[in-house]
PDB file of N, CA and C in Angstrom:
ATOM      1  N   UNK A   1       2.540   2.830  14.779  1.00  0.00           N
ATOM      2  CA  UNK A   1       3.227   3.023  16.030  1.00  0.00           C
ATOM      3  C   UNK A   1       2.480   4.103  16.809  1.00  0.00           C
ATOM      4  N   UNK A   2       2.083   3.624  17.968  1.00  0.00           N
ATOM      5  CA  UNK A   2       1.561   4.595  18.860  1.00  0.00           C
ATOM      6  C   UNK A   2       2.439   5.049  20.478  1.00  0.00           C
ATOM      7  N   UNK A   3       1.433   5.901  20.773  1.00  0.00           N
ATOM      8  CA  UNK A   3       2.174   6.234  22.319  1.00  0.00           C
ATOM      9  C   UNK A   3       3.868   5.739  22.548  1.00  0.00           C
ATOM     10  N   UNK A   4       4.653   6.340  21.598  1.00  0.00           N
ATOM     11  CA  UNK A   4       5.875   5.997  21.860  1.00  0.00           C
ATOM     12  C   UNK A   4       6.495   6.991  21.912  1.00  0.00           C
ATOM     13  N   UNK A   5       7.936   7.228  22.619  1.00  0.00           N
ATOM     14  CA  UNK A   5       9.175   8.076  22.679  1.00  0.00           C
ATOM     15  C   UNK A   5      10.001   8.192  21.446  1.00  0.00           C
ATOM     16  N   UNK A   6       9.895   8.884  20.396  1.00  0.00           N
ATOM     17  CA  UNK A   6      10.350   9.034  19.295  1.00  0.00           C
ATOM     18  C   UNK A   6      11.736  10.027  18.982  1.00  0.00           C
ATOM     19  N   UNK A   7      12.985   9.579  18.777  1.00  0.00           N
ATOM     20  CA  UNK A   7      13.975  10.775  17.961  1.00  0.00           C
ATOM     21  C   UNK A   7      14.084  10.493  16.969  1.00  0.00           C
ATOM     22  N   UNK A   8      14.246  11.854  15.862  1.00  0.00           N
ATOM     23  CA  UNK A   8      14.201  11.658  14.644  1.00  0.00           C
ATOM     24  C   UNK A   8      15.699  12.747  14.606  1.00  0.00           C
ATOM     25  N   UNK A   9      16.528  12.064  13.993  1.00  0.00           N
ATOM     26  CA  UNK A   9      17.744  12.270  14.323  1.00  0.00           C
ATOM     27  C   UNK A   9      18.122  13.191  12.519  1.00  0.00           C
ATOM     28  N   UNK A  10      18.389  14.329  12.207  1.00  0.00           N
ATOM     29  CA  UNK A  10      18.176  15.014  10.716  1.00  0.00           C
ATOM     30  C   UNK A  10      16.382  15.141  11.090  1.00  0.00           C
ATOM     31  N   UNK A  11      16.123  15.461  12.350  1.00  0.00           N
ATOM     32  CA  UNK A  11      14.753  15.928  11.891  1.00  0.00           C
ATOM     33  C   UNK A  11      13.984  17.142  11.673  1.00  0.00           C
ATOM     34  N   UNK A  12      14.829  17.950  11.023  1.00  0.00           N
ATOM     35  CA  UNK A  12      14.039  19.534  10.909  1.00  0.00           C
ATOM     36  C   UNK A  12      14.692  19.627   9.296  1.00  0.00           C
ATOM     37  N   UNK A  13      15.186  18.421   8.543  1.00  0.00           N
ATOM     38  CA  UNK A  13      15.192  18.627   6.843  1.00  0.00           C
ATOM     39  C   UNK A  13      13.884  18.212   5.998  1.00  0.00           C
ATOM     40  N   UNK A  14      14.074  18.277   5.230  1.00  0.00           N
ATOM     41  CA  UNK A  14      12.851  17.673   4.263  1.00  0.00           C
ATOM     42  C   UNK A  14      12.010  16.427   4.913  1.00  0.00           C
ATOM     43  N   UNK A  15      12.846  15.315   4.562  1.00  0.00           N
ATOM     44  CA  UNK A  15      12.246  14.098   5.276  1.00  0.00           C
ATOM     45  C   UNK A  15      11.953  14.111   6.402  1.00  0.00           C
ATOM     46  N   UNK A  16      12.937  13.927   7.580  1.00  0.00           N
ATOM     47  CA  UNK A  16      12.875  14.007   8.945  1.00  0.00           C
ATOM     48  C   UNK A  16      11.651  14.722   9.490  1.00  0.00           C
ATOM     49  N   UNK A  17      11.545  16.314   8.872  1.00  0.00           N
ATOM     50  CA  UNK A  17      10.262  16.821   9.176  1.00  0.00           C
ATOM     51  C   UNK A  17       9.074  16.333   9.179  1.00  0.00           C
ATOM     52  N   UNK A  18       9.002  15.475   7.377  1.00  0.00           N
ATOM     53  CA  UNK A  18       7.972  15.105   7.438  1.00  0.00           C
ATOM     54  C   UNK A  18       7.657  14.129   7.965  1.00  0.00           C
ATOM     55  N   UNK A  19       8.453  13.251   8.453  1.00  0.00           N
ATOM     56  CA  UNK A  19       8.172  12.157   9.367  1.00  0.00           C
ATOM     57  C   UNK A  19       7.998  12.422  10.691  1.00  0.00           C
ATOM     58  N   UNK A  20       9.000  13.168  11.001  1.00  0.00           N
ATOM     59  CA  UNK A  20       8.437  13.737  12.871  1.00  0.00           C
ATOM     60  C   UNK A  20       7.150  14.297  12.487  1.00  0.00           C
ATOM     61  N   UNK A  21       6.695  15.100  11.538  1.00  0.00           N
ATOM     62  CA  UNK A  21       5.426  15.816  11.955  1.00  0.00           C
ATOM     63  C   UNK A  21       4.523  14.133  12.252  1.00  0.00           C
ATOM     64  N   UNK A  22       4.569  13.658  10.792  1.00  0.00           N
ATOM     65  CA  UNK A  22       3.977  12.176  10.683  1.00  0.00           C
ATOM     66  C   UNK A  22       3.351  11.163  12.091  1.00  0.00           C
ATOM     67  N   UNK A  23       4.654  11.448  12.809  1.00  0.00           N
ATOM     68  CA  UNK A  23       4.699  10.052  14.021  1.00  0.00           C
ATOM     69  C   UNK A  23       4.151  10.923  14.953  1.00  0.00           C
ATOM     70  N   UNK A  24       4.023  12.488  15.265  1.00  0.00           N
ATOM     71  CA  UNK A  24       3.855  13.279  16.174  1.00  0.00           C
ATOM     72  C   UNK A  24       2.094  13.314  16.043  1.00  0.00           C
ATOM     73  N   UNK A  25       1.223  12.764  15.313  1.00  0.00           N
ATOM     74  CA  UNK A  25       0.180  12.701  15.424  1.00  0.00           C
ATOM     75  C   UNK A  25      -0.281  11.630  17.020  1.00  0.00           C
ATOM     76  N   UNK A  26       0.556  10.673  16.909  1.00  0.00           N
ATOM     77  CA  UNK A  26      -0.050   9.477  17.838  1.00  0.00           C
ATOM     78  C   UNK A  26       1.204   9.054  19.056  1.00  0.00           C
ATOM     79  N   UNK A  27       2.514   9.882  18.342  1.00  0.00           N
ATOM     80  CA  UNK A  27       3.658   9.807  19.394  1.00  0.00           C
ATOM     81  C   UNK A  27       4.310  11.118  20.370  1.00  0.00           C
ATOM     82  N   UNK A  28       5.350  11.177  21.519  1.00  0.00           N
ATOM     83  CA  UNK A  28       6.064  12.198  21.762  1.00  0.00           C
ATOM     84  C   UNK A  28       7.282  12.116  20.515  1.00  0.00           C
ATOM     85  N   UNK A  29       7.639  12.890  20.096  1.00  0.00           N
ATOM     86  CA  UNK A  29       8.391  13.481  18.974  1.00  0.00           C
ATOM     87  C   UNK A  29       9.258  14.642  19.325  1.00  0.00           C
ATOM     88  N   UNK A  30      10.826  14.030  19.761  1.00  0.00           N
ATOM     89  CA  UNK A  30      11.783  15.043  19.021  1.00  0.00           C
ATOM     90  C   UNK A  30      12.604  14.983  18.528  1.00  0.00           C
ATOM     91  N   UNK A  31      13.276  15.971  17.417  1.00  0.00           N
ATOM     92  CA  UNK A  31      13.416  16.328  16.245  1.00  0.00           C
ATOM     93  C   UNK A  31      14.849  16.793  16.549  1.00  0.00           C
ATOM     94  N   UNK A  32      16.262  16.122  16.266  1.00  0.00           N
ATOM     95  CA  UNK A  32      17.248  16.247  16.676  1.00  0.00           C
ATOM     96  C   UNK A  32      18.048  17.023  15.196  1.00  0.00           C
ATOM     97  N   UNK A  33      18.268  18.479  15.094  1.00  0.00           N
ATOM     98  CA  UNK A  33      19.012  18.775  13.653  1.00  0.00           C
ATOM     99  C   UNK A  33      19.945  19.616  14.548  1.00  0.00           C
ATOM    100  N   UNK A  34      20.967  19.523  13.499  1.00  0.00           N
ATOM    101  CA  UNK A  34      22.485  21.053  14.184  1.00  0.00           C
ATOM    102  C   UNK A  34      22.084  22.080  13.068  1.00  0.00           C
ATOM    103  N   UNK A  35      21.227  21.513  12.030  1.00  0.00           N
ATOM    104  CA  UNK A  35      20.736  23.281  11.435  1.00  0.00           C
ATOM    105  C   UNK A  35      21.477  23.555  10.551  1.00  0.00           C
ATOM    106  N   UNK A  36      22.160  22.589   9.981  1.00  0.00           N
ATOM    107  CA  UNK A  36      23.056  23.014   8.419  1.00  0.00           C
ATOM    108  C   UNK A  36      21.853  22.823   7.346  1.00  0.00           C
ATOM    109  N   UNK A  37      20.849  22.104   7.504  1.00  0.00           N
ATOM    110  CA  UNK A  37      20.083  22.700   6.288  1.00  0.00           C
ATOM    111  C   UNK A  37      19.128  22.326   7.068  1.00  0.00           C
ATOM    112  N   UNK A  38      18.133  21.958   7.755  1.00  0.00           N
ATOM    113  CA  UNK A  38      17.106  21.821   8.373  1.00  0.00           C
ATOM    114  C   UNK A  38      16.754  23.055   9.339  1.00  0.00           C
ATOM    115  N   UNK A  39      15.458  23.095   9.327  1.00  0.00           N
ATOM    116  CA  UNK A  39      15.383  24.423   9.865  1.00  0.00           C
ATOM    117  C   UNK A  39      13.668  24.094  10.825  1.00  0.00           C
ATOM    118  N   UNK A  40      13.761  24.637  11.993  1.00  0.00           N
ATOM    119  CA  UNK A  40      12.780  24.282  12.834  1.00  0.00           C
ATOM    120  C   UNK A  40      11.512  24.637  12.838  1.00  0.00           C
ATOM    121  N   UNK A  41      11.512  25.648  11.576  1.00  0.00           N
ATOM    122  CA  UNK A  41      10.178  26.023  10.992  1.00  0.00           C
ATOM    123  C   UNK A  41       9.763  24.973  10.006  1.00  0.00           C
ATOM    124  N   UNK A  42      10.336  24.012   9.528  1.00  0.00           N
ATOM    125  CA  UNK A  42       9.793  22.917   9.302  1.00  0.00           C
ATOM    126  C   UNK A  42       8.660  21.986  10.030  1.00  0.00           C
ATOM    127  N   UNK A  43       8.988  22.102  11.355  1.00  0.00           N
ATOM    128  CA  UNK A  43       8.167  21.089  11.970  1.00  0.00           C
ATOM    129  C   UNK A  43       6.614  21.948  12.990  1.00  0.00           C
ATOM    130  N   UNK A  44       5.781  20.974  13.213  1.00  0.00           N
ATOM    131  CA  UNK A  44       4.910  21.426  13.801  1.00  0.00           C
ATOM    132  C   UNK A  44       5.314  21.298  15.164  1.00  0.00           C
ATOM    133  N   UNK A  45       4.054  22.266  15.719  1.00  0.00           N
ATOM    134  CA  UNK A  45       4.107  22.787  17.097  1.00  0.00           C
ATOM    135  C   UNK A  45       4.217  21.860  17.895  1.00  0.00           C
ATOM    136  N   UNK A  46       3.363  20.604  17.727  1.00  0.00           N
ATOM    137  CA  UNK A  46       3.826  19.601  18.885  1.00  0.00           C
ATOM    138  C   UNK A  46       5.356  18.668  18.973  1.00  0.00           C
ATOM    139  N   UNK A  47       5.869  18.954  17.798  1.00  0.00           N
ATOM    140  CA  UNK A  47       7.389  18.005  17.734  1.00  0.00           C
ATOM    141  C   UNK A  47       8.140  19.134  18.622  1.00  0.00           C
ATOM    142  N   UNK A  48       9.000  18.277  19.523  1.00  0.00           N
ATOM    143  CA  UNK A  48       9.929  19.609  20.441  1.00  0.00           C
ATOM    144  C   UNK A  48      11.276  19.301  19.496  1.00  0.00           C
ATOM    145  N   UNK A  49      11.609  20.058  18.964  1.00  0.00           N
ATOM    146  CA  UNK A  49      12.977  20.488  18.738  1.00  0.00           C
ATOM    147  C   UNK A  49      14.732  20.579  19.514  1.00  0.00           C
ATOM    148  N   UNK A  50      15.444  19.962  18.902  1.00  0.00           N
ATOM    149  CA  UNK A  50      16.701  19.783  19.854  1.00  0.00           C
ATOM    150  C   UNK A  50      17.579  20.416  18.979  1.00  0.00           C
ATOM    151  N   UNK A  51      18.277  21.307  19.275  1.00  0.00           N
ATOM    152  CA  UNK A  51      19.220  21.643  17.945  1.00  0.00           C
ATOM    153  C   UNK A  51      21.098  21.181  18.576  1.00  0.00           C
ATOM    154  N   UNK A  52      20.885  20.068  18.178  1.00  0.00           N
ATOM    155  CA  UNK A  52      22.871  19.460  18.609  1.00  0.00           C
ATOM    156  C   UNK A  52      22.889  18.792  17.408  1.00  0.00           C
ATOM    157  N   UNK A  53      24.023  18.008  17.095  1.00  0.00           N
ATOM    158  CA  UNK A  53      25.176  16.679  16.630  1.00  0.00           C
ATOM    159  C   UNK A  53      24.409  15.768  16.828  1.00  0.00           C
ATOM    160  N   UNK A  54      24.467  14.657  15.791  1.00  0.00           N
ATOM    161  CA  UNK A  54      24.793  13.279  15.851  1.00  0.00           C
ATOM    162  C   UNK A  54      26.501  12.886  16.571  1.00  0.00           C
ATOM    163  N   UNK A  55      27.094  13.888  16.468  1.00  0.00           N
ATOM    164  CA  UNK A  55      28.326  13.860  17.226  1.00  0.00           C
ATOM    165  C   UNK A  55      28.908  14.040  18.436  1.00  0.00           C
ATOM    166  N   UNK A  56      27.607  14.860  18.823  1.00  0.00           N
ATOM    167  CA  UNK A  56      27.492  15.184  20.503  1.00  0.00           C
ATOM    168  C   UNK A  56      27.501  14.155  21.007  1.00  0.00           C
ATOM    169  N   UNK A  57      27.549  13.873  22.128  1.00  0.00           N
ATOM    170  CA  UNK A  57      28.141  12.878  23.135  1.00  0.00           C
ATOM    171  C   UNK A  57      26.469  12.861  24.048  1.00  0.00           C
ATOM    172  N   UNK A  58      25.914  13.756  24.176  1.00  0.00           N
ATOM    173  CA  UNK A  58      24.827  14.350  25.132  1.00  0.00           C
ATOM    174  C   UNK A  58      23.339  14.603  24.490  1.00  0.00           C
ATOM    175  N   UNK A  59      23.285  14.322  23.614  1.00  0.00           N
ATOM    176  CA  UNK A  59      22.018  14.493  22.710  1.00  0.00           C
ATOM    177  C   UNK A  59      20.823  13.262  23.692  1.00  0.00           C
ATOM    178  N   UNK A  60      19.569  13.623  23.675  1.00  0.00           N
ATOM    179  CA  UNK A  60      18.513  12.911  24.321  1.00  0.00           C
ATOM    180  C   UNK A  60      18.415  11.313  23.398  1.00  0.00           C
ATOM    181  N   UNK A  61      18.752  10.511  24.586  1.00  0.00           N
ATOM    182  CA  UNK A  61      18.070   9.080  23.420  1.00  0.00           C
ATOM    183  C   UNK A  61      17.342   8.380  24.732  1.00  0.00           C
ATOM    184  N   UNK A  62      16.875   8.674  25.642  1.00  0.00           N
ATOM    185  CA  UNK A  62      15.892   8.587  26.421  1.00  0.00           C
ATOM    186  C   UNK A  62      14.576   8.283  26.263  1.00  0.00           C
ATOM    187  N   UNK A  63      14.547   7.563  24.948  1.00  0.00           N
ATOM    188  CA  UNK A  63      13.379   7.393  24.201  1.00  0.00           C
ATOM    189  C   UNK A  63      13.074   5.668  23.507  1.00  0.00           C
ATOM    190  N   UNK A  64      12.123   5.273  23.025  1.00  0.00           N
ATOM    191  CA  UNK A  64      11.608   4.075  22.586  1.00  0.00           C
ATOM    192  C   UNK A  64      12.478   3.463  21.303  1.00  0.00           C
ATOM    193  N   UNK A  65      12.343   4.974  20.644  1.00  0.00           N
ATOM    194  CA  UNK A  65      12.317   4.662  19.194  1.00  0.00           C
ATOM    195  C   UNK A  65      13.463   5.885  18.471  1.00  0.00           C
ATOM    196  N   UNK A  66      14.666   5.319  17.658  1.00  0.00           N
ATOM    197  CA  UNK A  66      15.293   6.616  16.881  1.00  0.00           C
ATOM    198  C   UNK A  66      15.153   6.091  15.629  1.00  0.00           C
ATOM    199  N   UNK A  67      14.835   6.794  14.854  1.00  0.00           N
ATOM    200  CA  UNK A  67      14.786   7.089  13.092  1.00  0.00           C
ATOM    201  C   UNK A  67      16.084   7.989  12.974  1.00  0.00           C
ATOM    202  N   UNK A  68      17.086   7.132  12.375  1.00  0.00           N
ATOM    203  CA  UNK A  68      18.183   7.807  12.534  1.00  0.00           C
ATOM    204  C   UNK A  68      18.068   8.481  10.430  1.00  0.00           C
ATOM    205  N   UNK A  69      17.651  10.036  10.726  1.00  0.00           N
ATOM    206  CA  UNK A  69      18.159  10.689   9.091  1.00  0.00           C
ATOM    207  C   UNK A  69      19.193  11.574   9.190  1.00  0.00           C
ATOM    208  N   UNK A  70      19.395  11.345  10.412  1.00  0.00           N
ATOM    209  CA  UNK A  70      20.511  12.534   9.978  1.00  0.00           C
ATOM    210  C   UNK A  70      22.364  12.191   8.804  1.00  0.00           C
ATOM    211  N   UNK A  71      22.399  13.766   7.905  1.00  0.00           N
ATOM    212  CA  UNK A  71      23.449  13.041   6.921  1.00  0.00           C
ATOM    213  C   UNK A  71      23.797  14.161   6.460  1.00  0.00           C
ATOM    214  N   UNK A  72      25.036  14.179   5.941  1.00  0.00           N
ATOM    215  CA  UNK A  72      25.487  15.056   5.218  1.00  0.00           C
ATOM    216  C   UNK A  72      25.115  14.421   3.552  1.00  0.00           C
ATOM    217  N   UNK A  73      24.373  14.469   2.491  1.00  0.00           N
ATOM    218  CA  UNK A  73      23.357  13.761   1.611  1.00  0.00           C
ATOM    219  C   UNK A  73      24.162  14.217   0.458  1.00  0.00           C
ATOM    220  N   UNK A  74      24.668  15.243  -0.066  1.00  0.00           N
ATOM    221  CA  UNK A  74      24.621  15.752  -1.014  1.00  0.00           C
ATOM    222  C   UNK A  74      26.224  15.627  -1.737  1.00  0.00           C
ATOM    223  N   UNK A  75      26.371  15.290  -2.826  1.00  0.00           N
ATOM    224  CA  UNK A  75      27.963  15.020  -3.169  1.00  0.00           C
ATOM    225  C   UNK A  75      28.285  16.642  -3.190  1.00  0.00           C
ATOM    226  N   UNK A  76      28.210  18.012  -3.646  1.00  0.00           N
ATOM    227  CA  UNK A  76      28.929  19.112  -2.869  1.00  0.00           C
ATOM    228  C   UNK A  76      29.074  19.236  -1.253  1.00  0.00           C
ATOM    229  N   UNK A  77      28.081  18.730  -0.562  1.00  0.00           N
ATOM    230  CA  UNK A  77      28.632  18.814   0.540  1.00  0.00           C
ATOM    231  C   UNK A  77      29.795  18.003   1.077  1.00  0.00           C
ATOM    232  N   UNK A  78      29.739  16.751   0.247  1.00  0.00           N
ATOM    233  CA  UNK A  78      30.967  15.907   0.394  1.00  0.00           C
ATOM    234  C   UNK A  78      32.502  16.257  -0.212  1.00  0.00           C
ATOM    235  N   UNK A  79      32.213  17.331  -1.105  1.00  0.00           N
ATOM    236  CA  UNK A  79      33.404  17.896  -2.088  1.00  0.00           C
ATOM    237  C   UNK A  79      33.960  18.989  -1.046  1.00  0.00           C
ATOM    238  N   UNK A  80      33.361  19.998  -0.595  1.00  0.00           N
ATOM    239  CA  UNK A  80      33.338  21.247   0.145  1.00  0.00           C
ATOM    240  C   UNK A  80      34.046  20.855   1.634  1.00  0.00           C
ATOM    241  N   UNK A  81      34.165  19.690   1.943  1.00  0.00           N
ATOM    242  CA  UNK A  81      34.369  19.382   3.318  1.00  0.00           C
ATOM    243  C   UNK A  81      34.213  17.792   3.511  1.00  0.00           C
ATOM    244  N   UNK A  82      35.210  16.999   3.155  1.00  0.00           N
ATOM    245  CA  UNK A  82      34.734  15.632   2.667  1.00  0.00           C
ATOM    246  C   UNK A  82      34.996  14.912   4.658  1.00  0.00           C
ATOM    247  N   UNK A  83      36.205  15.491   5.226  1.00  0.00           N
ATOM    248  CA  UNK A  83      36.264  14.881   6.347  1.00  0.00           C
ATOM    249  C   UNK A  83      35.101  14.785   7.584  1.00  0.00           C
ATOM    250  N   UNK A  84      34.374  16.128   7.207  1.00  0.00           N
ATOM    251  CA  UNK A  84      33.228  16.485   7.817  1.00  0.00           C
ATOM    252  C   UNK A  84      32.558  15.458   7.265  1.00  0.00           C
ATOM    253  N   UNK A  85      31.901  15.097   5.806  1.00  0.00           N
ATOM    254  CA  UNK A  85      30.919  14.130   5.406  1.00  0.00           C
ATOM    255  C   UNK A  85      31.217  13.074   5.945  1.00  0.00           C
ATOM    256  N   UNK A  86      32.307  12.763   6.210  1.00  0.00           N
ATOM    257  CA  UNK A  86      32.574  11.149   7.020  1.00  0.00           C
ATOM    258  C   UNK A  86      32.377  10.936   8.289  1.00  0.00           C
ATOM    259  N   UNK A  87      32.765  12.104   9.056  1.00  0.00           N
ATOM    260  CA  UNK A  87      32.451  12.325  10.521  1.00  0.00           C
ATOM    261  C   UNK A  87      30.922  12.291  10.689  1.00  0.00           C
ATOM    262  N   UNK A  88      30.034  12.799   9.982  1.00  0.00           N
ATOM    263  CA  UNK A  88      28.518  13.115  10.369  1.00  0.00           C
ATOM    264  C   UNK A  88      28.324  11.835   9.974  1.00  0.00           C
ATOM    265  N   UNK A  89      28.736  11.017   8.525  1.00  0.00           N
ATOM    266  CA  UNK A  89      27.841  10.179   8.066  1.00  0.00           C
ATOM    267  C   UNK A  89      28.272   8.987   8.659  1.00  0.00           C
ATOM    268  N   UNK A  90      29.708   8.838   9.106  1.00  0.00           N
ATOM    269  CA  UNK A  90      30.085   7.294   9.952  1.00  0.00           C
ATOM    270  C   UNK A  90      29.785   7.177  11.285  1.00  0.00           C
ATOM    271  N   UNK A  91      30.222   8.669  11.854  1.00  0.00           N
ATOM    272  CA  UNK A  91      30.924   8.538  13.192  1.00  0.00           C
ATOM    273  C   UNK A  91      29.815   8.886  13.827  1.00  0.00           C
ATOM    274  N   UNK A  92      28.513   9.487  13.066  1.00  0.00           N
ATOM    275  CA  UNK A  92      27.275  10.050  13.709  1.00  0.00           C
ATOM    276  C   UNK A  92      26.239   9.007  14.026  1.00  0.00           C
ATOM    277  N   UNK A  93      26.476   8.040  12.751  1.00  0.00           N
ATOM    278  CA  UNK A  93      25.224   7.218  12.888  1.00  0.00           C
ATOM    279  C   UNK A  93      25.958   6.180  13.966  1.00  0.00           C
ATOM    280  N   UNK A  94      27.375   5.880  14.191  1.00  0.00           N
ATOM    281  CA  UNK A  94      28.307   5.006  15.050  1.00  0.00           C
ATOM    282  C   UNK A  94      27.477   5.834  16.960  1.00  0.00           C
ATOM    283  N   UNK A  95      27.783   7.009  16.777  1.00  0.00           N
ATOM    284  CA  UNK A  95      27.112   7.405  18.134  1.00  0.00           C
ATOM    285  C   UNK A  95      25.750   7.617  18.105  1.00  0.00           C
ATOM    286  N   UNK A  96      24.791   7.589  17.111  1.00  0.00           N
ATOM    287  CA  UNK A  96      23.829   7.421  17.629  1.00  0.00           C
ATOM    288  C   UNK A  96      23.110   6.440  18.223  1.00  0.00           C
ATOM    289  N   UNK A  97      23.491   5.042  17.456  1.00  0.00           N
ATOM    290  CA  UNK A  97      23.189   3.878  17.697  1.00  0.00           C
ATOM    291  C   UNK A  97      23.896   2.927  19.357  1.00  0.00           C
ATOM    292  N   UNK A  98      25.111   3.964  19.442  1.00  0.00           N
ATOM    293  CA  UNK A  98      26.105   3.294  20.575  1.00  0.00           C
ATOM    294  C   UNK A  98      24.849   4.051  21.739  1.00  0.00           C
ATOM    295  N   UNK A  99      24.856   5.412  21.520  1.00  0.00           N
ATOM    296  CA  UNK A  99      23.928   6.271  22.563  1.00  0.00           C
ATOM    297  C   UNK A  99      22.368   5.582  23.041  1.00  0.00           C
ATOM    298  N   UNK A 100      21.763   5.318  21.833  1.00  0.00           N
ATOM    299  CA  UNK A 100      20.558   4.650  21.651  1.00  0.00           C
ATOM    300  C   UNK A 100      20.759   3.148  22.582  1.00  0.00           C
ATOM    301  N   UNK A 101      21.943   2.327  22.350  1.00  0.00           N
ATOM    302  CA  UNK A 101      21.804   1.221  23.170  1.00  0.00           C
ATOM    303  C   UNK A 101      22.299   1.214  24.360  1.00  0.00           C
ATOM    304  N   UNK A 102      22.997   2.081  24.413  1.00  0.00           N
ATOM    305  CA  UNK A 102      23.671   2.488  25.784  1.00  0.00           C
ATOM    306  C   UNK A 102      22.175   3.123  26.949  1.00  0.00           C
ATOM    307  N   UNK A 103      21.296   3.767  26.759  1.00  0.00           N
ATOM    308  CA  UNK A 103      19.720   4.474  27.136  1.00  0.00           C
ATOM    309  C   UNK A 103      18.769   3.285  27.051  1.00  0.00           C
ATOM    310  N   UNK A 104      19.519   1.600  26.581  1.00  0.00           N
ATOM    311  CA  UNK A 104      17.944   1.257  26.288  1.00  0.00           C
ATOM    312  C   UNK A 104      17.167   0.924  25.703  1.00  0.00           C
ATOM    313  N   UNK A 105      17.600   1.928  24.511  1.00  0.00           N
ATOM    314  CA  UNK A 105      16.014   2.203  23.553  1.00  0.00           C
ATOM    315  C   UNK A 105      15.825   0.752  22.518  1.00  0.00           C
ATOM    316  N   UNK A 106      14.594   0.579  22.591  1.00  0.00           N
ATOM    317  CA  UNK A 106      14.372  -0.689  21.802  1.00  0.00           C
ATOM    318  C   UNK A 106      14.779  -1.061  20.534  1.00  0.00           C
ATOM    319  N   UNK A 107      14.503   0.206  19.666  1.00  0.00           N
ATOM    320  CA  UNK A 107      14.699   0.189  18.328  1.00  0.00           C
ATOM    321  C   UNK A 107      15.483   1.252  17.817  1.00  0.00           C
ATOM    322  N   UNK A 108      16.088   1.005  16.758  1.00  0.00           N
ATOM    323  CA  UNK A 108      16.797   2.409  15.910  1.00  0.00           C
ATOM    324  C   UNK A 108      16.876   2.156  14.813  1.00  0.00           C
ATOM    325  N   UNK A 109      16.043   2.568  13.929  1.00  0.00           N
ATOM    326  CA  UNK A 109      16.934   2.129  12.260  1.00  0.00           C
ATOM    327  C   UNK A 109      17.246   3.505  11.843  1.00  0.00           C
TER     328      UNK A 109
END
């Protein structure tokens, strides 16, 4: 994939990083985390950074392409706050994808 508009939605955790850095060689790249475990020193200088929600209403999908990672991943985080794990993990990927087609954008997995 080249010259494309890229969000990487969980993109300042492990994965996400390494994939925004990844696509940010040949694409525009940004990197959508709220910063519960992703952290923006993860990513390189050319990925621009967004720090909101998959729940926000207003997050950028003004773009080609979303790689949707964002998640609450971990069964303590699901123990510690289980209504939260459902909200990020249903209702997030439900608005990202509604946001994403609502802007347009061609693709989202």
């Amino acid at each position: 994939m080249q010259e494309k508009r890229v969000l990487v939605t969980g993109g300042a955790g492990f994965i996400g990083s390494n994939l925004a850095n990844h696509l940010a060689d040949d694409n525009e790249v940004i990197a959508l985390d709220d910063g519960y475990i992703g952290t923006p020193e993860n990513l390189d200088d050319s990925v621009e950074f967004v720090e909101a929600s998959v729940l926000d209403d207003d997050f950028p999908v003004d773009v080609d392409v979303v790689f949707h990672l964002a998640a609450l991943s971990s069964l303590q985080m699901h123990e510690d706050d289980p209504q939260r794990g459902a909200r990020v993990n249903v209702e997030g990927f439900v608005n990202t994808v509604e946001q994403a087609r609502q802007a347009g954008c061609e693709t989202a997995v």
